[in-house]
Protein backbone atom coordinates (compact mmCIF):
# COMPACT_ATOMS: atom_id res chain seq x y z
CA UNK A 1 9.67 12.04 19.37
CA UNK A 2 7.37 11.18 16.68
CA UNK A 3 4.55 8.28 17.49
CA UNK A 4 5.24 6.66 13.97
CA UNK A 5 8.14 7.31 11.54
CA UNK A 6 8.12 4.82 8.06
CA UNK A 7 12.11 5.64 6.68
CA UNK A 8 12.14 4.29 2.80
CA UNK A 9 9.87 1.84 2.73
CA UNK A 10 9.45 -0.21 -0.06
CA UNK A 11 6.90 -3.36 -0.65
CA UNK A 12 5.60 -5.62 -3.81
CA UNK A 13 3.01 -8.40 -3.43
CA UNK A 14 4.29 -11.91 -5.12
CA UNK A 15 4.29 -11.74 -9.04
CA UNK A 16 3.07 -7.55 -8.92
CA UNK A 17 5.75 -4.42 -9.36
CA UNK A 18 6.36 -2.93 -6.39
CA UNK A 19 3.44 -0.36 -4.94
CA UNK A 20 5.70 1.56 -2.45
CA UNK A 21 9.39 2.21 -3.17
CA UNK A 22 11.27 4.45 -0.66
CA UNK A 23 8.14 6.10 1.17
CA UNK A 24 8.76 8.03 4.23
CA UNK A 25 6.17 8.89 6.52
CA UNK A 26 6.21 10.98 9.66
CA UNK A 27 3.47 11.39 12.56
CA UNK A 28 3.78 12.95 16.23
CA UNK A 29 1.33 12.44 19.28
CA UNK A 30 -1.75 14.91 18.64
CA UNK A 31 -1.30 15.22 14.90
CA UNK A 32 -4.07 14.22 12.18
CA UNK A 33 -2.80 13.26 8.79
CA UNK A 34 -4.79 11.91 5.50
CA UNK A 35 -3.01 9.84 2.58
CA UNK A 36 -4.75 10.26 -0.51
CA UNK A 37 -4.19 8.73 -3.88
CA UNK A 38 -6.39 6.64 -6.12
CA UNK A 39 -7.29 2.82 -5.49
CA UNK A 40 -4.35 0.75 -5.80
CA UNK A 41 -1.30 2.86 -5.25
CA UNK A 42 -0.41 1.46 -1.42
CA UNK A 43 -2.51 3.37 1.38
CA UNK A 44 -4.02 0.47 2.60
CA UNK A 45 -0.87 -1.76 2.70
CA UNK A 46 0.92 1.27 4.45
CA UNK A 47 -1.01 1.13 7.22
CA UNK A 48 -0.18 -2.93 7.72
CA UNK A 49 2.81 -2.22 7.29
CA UNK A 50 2.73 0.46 10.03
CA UNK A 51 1.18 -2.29 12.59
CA UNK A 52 3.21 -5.45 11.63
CA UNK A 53 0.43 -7.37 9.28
CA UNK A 54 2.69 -7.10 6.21
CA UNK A 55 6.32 -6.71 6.23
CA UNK A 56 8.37 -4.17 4.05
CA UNK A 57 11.19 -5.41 1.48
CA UNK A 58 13.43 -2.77 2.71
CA UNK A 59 13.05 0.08 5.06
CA UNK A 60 11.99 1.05 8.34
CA UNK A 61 8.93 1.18 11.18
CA UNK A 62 9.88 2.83 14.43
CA UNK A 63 6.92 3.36 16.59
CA UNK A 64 7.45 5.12 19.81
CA UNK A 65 10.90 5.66 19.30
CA UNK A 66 11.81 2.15 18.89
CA UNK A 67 12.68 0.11 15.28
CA UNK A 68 9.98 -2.90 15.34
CA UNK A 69 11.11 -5.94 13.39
CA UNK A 70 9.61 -8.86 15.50
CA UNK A 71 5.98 -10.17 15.89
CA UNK A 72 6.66 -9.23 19.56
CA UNK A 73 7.64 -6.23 18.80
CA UNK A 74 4.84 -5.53 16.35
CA UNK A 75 2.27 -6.80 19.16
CA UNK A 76 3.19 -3.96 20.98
CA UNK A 77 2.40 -1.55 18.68
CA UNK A 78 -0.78 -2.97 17.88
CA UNK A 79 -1.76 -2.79 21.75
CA UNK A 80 -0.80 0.80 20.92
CA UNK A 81 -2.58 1.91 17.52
CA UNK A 82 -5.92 0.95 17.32
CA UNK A 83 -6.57 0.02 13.44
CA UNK A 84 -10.06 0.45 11.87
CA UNK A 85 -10.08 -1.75 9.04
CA UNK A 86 -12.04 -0.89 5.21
CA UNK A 87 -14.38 -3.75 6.34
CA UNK A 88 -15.94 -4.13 9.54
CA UNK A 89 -16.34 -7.89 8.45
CA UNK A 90 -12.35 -8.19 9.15
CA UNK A 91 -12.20 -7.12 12.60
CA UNK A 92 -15.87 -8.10 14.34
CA UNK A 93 -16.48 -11.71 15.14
CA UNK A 94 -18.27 -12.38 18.58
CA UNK A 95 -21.20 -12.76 18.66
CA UNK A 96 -22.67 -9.64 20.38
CA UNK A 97 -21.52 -5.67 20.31
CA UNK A 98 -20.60 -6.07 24.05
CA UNK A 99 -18.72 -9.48 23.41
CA UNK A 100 -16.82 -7.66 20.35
CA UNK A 101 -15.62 -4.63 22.41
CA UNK A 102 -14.78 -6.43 25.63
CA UNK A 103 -12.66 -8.84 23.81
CA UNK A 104 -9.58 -6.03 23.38
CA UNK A 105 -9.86 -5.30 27.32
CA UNK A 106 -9.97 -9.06 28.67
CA UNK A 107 -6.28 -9.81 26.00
CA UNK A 108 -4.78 -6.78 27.77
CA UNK A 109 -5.46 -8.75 31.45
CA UNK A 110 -8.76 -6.61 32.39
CA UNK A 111 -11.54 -8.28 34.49
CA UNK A 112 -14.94 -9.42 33.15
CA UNK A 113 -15.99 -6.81 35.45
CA UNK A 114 -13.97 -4.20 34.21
CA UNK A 115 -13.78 -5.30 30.91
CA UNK A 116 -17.87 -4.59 31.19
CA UNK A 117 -17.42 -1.17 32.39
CA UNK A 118 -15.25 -0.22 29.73
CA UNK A 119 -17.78 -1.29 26.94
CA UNK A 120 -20.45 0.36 28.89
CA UNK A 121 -18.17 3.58 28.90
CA UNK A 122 -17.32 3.78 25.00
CA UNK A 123 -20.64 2.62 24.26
CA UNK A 124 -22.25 5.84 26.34
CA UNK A 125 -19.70 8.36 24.53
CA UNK A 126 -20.08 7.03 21.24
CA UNK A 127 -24.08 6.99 21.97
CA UNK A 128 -24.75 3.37 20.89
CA UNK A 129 -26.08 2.13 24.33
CA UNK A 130 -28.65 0.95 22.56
CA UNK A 131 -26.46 -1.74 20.12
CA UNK A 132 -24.77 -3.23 23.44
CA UNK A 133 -26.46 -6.57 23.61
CA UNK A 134 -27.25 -6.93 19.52
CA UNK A 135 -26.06 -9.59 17.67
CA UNK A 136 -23.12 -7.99 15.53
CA UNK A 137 -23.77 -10.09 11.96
CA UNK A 138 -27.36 -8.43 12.24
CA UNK A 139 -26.00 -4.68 12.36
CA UNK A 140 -26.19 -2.65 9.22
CA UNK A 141 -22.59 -1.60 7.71
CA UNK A 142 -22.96 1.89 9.13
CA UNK A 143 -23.64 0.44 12.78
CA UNK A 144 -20.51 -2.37 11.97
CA UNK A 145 -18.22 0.58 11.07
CA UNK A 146 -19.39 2.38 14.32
CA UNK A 147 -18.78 -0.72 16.45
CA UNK A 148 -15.59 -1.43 15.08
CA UNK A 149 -14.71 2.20 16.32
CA UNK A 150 -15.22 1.31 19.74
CA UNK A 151 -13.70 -2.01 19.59
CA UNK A 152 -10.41 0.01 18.65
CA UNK A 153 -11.31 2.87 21.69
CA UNK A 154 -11.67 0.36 24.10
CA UNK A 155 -7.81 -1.00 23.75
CA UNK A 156 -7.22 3.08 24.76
CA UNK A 157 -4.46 3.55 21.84
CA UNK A 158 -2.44 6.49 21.69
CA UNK A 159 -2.92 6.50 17.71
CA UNK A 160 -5.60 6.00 15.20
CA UNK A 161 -4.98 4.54 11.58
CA UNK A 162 -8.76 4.75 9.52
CA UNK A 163 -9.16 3.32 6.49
CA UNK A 164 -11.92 4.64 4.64
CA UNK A 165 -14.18 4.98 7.92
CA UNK A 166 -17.04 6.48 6.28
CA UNK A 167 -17.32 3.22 3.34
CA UNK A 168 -21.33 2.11 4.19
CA UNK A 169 -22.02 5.22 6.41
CA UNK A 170 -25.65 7.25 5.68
CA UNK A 171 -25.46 10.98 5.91
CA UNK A 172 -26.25 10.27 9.92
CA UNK A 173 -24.04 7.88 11.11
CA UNK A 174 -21.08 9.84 9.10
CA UNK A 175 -22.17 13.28 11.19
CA UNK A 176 -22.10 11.30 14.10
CA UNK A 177 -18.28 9.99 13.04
CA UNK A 178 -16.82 13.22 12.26
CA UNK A 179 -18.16 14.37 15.87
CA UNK A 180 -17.12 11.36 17.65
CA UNK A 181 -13.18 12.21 15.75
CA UNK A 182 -12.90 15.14 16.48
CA UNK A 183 -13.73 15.01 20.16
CA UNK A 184 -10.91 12.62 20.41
CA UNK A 185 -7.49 13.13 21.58
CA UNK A 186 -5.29 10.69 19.65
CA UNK A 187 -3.30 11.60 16.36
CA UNK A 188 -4.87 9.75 13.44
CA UNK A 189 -3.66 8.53 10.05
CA UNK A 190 -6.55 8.96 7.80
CA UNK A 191 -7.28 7.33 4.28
CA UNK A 192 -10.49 8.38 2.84
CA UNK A 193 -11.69 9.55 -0.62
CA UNK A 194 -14.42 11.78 1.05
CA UNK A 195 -12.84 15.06 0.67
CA UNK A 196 -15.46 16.88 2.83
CA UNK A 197 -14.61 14.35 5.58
CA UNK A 198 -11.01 14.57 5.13
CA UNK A 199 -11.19 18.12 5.35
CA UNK A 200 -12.95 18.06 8.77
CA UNK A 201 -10.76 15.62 10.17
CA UNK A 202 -7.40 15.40 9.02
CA UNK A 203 -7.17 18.70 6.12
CA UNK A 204 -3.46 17.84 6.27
CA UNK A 205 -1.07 14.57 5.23
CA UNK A 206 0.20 13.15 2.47
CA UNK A 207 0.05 11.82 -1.84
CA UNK A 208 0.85 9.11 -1.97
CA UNK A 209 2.17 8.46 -5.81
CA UNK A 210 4.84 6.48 -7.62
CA UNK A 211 5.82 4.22 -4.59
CA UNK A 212 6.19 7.49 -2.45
CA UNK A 213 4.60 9.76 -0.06
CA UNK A 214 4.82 13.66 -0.66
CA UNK A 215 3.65 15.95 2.25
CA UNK A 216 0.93 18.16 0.45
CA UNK A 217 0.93 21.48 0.97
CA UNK A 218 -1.26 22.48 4.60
């Protein structure tokens, strides 16, 4: 049973010609796929699509075996696939790194306490201990991207949809991504236009062009 399965989907902003018409996507637990294509063809609004934020003209989102139609529905998901924004800006907004991550944990019903321990947990495998109590506005966009990262790992998803994770990463902090990725054991949906980094992380996927996705060759 796949984890995510997009059957002819097909989506236009207000006023604009349509930037997906009929795509079909297919992803199954374990698997890493990339969607490539230039700026403005659809990756991004895919991937809302995928988790609920926008919703297609026609077509289909199953996730999990199940169709998802409803905000309910779609809130499951989203407890399900963590989502790594293209800016950090859109998904951090407490006040600390600790605050940030432990916010996921204490929605799903978690403790303080063991809301605590998990940010303590993700902060020691992702080795950025030493960001835990800094204030997040403050970070530099390579540590934001990093954070945001374990904001999404501390929900535990079964699935991983990245969109462009290395924007405002130096040479370090994108060595230190690619390790941290491939260590991990969820199936990930990648959009990037780093080739190198594709090609370490997800070498396989998808073009998107004309409104539809064609599996490239492997």
């Amino acid at each position: 049973m796949p984890l995510l399965e997009l059957r002819d989907i097909s989506f236009a902003y207000p006023a604009h010609a349509p930037v997906l018409e009929g795509a079909n996507l297919t992803i199954h637990a374990g698997e890493r796929l990339s969607i490539v294509g230039p700026n403005g063809v659809g990756k991004s609004t895919l991937l809302k699509i995928a988790v609920g934020l926008l919703r297609p003209s026609s077509g289909q989102v199953l996730a999990f075996g199940q169709e998802r139609r409803t905000e309910t529905e779609f809130a499951e998901v989203r407890r399900r696939i963590g989502y790594v924004f293209q800016d950090p800006d859109d998904q951090l907004f407490c006040p600390t790194v600790a605050e940030d991550i432990a916010f996921g944990p204490l929605n799903l019903g978690k403790s303080r306490d063991e809301a605590l321990a998990i940010v303590d947990d993700i902060l020691q495998q992702l080795h950025l201990t030493h960001l835990r109590d800094r204030i997040t506005h403050r970070l530099s966009g390579g540590e934001k991207r990093l954070v945001t990262l374990a904001t999404v790992l501390a929900m535990e998803p079964e699935m991983l949809l990245l969109d462009e994770p290395t924007n405002a990463l130096d040479v370090e902090n994108e060595a230190r991504l690619i390790e941290i990725l491939q260590n991990l054991p969820q199936a990930i949906l990648l959009i990037s236009h780093n080739p190198e980094f594709s090609a370490k992380i997800a070498p396989e996927g998808y073009g998107l062009r004309a409104g539809k996705l064609e599996r490239l060759a492997g």
